[in-house]
Protein backbone atom coordinates (compact mmCIF):
# COMPACT_ATOMS: atom_id res chain seq x y z
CA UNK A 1 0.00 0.00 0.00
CA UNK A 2 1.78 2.89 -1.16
CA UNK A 3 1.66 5.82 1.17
CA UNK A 4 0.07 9.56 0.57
CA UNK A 5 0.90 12.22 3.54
CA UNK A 6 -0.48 16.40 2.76
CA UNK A 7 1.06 18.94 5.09
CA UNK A 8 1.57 22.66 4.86
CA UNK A 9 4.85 24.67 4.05
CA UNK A 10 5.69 26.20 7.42
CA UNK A 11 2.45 25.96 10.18
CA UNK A 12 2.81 29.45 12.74
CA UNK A 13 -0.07 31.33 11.26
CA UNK A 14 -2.26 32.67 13.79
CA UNK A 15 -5.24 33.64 10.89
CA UNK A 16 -5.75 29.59 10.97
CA UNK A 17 -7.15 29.53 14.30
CA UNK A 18 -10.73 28.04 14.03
CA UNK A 19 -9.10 25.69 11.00
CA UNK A 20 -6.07 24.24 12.65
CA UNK A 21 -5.84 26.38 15.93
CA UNK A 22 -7.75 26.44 19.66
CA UNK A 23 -6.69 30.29 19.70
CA UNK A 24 -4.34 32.73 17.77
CA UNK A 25 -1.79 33.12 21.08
CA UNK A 26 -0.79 31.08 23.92
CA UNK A 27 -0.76 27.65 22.42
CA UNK A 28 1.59 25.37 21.48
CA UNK A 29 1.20 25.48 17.50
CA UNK A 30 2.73 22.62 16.26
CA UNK A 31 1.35 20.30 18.66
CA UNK A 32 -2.19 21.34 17.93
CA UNK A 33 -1.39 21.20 14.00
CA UNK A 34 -0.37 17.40 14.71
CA UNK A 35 -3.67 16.60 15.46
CA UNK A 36 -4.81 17.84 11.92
CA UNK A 37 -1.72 16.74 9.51
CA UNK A 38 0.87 13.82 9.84
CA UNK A 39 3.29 16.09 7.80
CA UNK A 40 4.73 19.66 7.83
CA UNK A 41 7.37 21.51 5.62
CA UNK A 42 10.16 23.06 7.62
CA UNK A 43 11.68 26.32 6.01
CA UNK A 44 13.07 28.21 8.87
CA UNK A 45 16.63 27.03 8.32
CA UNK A 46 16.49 27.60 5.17
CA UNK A 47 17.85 31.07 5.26
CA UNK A 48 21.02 30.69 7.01
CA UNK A 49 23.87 32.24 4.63
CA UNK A 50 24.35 35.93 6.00
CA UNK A 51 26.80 38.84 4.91
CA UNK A 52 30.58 37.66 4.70
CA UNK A 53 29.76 34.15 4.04
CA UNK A 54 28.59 33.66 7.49
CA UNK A 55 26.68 30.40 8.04
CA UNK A 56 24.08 30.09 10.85
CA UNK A 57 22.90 26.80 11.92
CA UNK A 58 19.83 25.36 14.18
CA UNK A 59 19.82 25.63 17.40
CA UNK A 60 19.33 21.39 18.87
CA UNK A 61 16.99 22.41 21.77
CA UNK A 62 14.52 24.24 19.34
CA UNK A 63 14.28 21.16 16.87
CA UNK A 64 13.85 18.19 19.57
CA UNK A 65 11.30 20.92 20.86
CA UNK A 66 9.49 20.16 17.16
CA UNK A 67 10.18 16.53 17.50
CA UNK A 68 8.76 16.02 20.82
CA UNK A 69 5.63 17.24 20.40
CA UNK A 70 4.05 15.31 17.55
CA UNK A 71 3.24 12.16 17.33
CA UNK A 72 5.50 9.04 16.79
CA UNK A 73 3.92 8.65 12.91
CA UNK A 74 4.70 12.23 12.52
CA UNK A 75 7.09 13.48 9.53
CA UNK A 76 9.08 16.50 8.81
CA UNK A 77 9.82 17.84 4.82
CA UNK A 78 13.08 19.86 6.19
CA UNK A 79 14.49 22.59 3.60
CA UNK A 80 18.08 22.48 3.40
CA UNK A 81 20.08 25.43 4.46
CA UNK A 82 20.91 27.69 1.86
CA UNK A 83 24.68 27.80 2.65
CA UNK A 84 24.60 25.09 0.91
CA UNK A 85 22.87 25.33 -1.93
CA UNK A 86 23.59 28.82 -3.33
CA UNK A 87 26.52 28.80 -5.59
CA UNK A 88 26.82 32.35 -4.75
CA UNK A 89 25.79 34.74 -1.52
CA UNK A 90 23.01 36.93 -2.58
CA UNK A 91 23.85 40.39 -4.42
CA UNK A 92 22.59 42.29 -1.11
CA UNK A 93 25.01 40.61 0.93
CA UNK A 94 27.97 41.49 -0.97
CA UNK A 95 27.33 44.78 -2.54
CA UNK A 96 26.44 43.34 -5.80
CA UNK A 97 29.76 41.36 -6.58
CA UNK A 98 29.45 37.65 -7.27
CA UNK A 99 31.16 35.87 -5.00
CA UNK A 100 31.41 32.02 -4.76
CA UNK A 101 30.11 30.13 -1.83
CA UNK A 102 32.82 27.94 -0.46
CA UNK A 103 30.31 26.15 1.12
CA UNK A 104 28.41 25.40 -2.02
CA UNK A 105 27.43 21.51 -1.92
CA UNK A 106 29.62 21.10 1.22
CA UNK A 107 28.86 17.95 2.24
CA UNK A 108 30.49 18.06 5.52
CA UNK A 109 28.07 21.48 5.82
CA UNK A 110 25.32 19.33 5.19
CA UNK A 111 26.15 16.86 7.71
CA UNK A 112 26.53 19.06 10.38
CA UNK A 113 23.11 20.75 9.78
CA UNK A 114 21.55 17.50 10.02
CA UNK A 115 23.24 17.01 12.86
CA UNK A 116 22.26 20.23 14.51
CA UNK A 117 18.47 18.54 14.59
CA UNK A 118 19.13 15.88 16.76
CA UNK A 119 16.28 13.18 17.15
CA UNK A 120 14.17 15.58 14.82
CA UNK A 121 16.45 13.95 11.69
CA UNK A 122 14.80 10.66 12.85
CA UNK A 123 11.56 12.25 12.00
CA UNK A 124 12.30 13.31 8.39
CA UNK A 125 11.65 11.73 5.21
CA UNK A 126 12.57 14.55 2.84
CA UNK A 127 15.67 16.33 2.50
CA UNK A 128 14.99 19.25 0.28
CA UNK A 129 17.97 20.42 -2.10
CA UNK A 130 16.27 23.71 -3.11
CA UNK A 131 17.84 25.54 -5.69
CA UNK A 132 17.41 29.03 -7.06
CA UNK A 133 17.06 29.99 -10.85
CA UNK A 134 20.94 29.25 -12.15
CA UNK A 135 21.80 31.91 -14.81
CA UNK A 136 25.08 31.21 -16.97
CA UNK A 137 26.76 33.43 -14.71
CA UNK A 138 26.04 31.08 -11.74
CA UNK A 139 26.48 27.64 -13.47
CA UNK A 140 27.16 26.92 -17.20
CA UNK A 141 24.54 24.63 -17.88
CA UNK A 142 22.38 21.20 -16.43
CA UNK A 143 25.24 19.12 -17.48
CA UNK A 144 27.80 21.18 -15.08
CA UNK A 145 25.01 21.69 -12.41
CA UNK A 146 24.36 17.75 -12.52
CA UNK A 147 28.35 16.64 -12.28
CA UNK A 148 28.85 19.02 -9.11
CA UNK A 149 25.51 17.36 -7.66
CA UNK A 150 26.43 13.98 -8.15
CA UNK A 151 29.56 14.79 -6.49
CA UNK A 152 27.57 16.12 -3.58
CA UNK A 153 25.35 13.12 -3.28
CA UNK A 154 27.76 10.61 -3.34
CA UNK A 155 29.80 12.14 -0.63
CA UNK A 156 26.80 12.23 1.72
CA UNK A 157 26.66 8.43 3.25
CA UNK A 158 30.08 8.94 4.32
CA UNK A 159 29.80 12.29 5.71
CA UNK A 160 26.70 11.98 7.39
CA UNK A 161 26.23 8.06 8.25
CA UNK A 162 24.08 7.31 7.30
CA UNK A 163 21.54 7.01 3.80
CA UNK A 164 19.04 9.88 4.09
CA UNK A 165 15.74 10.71 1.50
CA UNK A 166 17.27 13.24 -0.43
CA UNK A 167 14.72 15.52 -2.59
CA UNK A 168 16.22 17.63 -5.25
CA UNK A 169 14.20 20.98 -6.67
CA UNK A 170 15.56 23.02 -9.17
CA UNK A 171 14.10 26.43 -10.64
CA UNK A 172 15.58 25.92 -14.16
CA UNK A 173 12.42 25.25 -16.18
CA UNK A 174 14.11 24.17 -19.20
CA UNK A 175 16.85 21.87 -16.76
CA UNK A 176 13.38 19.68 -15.99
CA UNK A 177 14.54 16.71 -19.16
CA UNK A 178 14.60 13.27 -19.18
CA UNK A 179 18.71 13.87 -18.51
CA UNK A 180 17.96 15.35 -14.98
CA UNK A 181 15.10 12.64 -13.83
CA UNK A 182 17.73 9.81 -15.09
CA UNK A 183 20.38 11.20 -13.27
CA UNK A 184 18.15 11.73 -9.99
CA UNK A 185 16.94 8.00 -10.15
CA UNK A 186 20.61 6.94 -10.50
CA UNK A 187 21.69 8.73 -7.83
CA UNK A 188 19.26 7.38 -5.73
CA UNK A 189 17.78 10.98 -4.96
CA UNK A 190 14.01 11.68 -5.63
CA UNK A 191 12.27 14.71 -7.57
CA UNK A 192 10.36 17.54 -6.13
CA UNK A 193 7.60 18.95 -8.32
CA UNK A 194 6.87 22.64 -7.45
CA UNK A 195 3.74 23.60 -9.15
CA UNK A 196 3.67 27.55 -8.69
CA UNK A 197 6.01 30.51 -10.28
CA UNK A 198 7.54 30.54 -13.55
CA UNK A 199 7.70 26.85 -13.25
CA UNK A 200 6.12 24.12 -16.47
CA UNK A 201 2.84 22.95 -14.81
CA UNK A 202 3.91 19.82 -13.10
CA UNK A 203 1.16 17.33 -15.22
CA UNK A 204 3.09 18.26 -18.12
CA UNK A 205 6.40 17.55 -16.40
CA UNK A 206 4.93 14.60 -15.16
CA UNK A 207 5.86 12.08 -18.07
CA UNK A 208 9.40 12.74 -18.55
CA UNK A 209 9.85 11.82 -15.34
CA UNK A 210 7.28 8.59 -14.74
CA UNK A 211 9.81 6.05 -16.15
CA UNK A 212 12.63 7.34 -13.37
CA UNK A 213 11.02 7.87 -10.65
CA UNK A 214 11.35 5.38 -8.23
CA UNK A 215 9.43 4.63 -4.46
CA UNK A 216 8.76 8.46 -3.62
CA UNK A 217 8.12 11.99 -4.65
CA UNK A 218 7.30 14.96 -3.38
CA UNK A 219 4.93 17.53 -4.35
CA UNK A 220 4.82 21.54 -3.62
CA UNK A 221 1.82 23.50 -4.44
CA UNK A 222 2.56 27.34 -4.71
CA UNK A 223 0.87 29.25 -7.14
CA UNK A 224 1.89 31.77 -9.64
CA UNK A 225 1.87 34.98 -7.75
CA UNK A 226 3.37 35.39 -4.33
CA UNK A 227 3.30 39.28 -3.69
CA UNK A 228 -0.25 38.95 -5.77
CA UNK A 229 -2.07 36.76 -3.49
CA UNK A 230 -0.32 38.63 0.15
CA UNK A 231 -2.14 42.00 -1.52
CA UNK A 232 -5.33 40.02 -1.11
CA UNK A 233 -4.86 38.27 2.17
CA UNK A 234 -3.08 40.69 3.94
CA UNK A 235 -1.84 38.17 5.99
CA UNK A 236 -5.48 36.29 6.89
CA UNK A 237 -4.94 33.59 5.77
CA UNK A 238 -7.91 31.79 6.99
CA UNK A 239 -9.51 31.84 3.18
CA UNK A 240 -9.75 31.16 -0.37
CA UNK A 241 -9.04 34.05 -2.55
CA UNK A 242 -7.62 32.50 -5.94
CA UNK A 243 -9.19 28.94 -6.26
CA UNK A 244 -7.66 26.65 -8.11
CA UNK A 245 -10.70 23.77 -8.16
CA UNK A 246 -10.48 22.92 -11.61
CA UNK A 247 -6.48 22.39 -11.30
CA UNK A 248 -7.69 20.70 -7.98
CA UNK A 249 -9.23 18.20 -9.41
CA UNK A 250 -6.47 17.28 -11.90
CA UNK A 251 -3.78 16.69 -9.41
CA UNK A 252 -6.23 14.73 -7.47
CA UNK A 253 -6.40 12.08 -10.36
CA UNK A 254 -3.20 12.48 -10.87
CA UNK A 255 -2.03 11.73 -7.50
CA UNK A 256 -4.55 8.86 -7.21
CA UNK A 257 -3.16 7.24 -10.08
CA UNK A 258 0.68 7.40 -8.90
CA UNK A 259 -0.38 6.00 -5.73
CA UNK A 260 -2.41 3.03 -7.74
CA UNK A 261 1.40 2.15 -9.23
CA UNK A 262 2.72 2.42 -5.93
CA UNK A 263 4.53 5.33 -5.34
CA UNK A 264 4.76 7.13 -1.74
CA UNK A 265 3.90 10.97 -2.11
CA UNK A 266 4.33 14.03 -0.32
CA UNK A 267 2.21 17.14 -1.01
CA UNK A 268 3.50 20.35 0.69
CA UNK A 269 1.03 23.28 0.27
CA UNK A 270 1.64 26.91 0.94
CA UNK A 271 -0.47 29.41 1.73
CA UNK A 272 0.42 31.53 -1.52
CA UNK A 273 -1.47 28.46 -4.12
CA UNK A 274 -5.24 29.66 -2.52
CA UNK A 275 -5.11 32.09 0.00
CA UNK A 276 -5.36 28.88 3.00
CA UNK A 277 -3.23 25.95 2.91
CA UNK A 278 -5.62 24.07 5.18
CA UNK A 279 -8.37 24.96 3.00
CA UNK A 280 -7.00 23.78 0.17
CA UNK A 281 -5.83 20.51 1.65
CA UNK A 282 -9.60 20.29 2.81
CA UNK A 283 -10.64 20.43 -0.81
CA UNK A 284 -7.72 18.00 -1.88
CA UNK A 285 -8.59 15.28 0.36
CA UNK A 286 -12.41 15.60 -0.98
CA UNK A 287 -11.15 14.92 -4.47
CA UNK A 288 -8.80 12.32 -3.40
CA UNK A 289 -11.49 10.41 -1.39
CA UNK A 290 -14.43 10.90 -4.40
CA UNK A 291 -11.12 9.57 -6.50
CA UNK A 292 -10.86 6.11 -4.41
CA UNK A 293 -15.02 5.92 -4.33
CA UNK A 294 -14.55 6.01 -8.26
CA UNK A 295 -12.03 3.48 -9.02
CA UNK A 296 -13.23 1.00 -6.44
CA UNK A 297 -15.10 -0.88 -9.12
CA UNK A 298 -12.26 -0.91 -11.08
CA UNK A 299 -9.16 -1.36 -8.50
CA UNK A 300 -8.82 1.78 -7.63
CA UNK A 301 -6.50 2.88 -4.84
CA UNK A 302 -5.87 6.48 -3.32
């Protein structure tokens, strides 16, 4: 039975109280979202390469805090800092110059982060690579960008331990080829599929990928318009203002029919793709159940 878990991208928004929350204040959010979701996506370390290459890390008591509050079934999609995943600091933290990170694809870095999350590492089952948009001034093309990764994933058992779910997105629409989903599978990384920005839709990246994609794979729902949608919620985000049903509906029967062939799926959804996460995921799990009512004459399986 192959296994479908739908979480949100990050899970501290007060406006969700009355969806996912006793009360705006005072409460212990994560433990309360437990009790609604058996997944959440962890960003907050994600931003941890500061002006003159500085490199911040987690701090151990704060992620055993996460881990000890959920449930022992519980799983955390954990984005990777990006100290490690920026081939260069950001223009604003270097006056414009482009500098290389030296701690681009560390893998030592890497293991030390995951290190830094104590038991809450036992509780993952996604590693997120996220990469940024790679102009030829950052990397000369997917060929160059996939040696240095394979590099980078190859070096990770030894540095870290141990064999770890590693999920790879990259921004490059025109990097998303049969070339890159071979070279995940025989890496033994998996493929995210971020549905939102400037990105291909990901039902029409879908079938360059089906043949390589192996076990898992992991799903982000985004939308096209961050600083759109944040004009119309001004922060409440306790309600649909761009829906997406139609779209809905697809990925539904597209999701059903990945996990009829077996594959374990993660579906991460922000806040920016609606207007609500939890709303959306509401609507997502009606499709996905009116999905398995459909094809149980005819083997169906959600």
């Amino acid at each position: 039975m192959s296994e479908l878990r739908i979480g949100t991208c990050s899970w501290k928004y007060p406006s969700w109280t009355g969806l996912v929350y006793s009360a705006p204040e005072g409460i212990d959010f994560l433990a309360e979202y437990a009790r609604s979701f058996d997944t959440v996506e962890v960003d907050q370390w994600f931003w941890s390469l500061f002006a003159g290459g500085k490199v911040v890390l987690p701090d151990r008591g704060v992620a055993e805090g996460y881990a000890a509050v959920v449930p022992g079934n519980f799983r955390f999609s954990v984005k990777i800092p990006n100290s490690v995943t920026l081939t260069h600091p950001y223009a604003r933290n270097t006056g414009g110059a482009l500098i290389p990170n030296v701690s681009f694809l560390s893998a030592d870095l890497f293991a030390r982060f995951v290190d830094s999350l104590g038991n809450l590492a036992d509780k993952t089952n996604a590693w997120i690579l996220q990469f940024e948009y790679l102009n030829k001034d950052k990397m000369a093309d997917a060929r160059t960008f996939r040696s240095a990764l394979g590099l980078f994933l190859r070096e990770l058992p030894r540095a870290t331990g141990r064999s770890l779910p590693i999920f790879v997105e990259i921004r490059n629409p025109s990097w998303l080829t049969v070339d890159h989903f071979r070279f995940l599978e025989g890496e033994g990384a998996f493929p995210v599929f971020l549905q939102g920005y400037y990105m291909r839709d990901v039902r029409e990246t879908w079938p360059a990928a089906e043949p390589f994609v192996r076990g898992r794979a992991l799903f982000r729902l985004h939308g096209p318009d961050r600083a759109g949608i944040e004009k119309k919620t001004k922060e409440d985000w306790s309600r649909i203002v761009e829906p997406r049903d139609d779209e809905i509906d697809s990925l539904a029967r597209l999701f059903s029919r990945l996990g009829a062939i077996g594959l374990d799926l993660i579906v991460n959804v922000n806040n920016h793709y609606e207007g609500s996460a939890p709303l959306t995921i509401r609507k997502l799990r009606d499709r996905l159940a009116e999905q398995g009512k459909a094809g149980e004459g005819r083997g169906g399986l959600i």
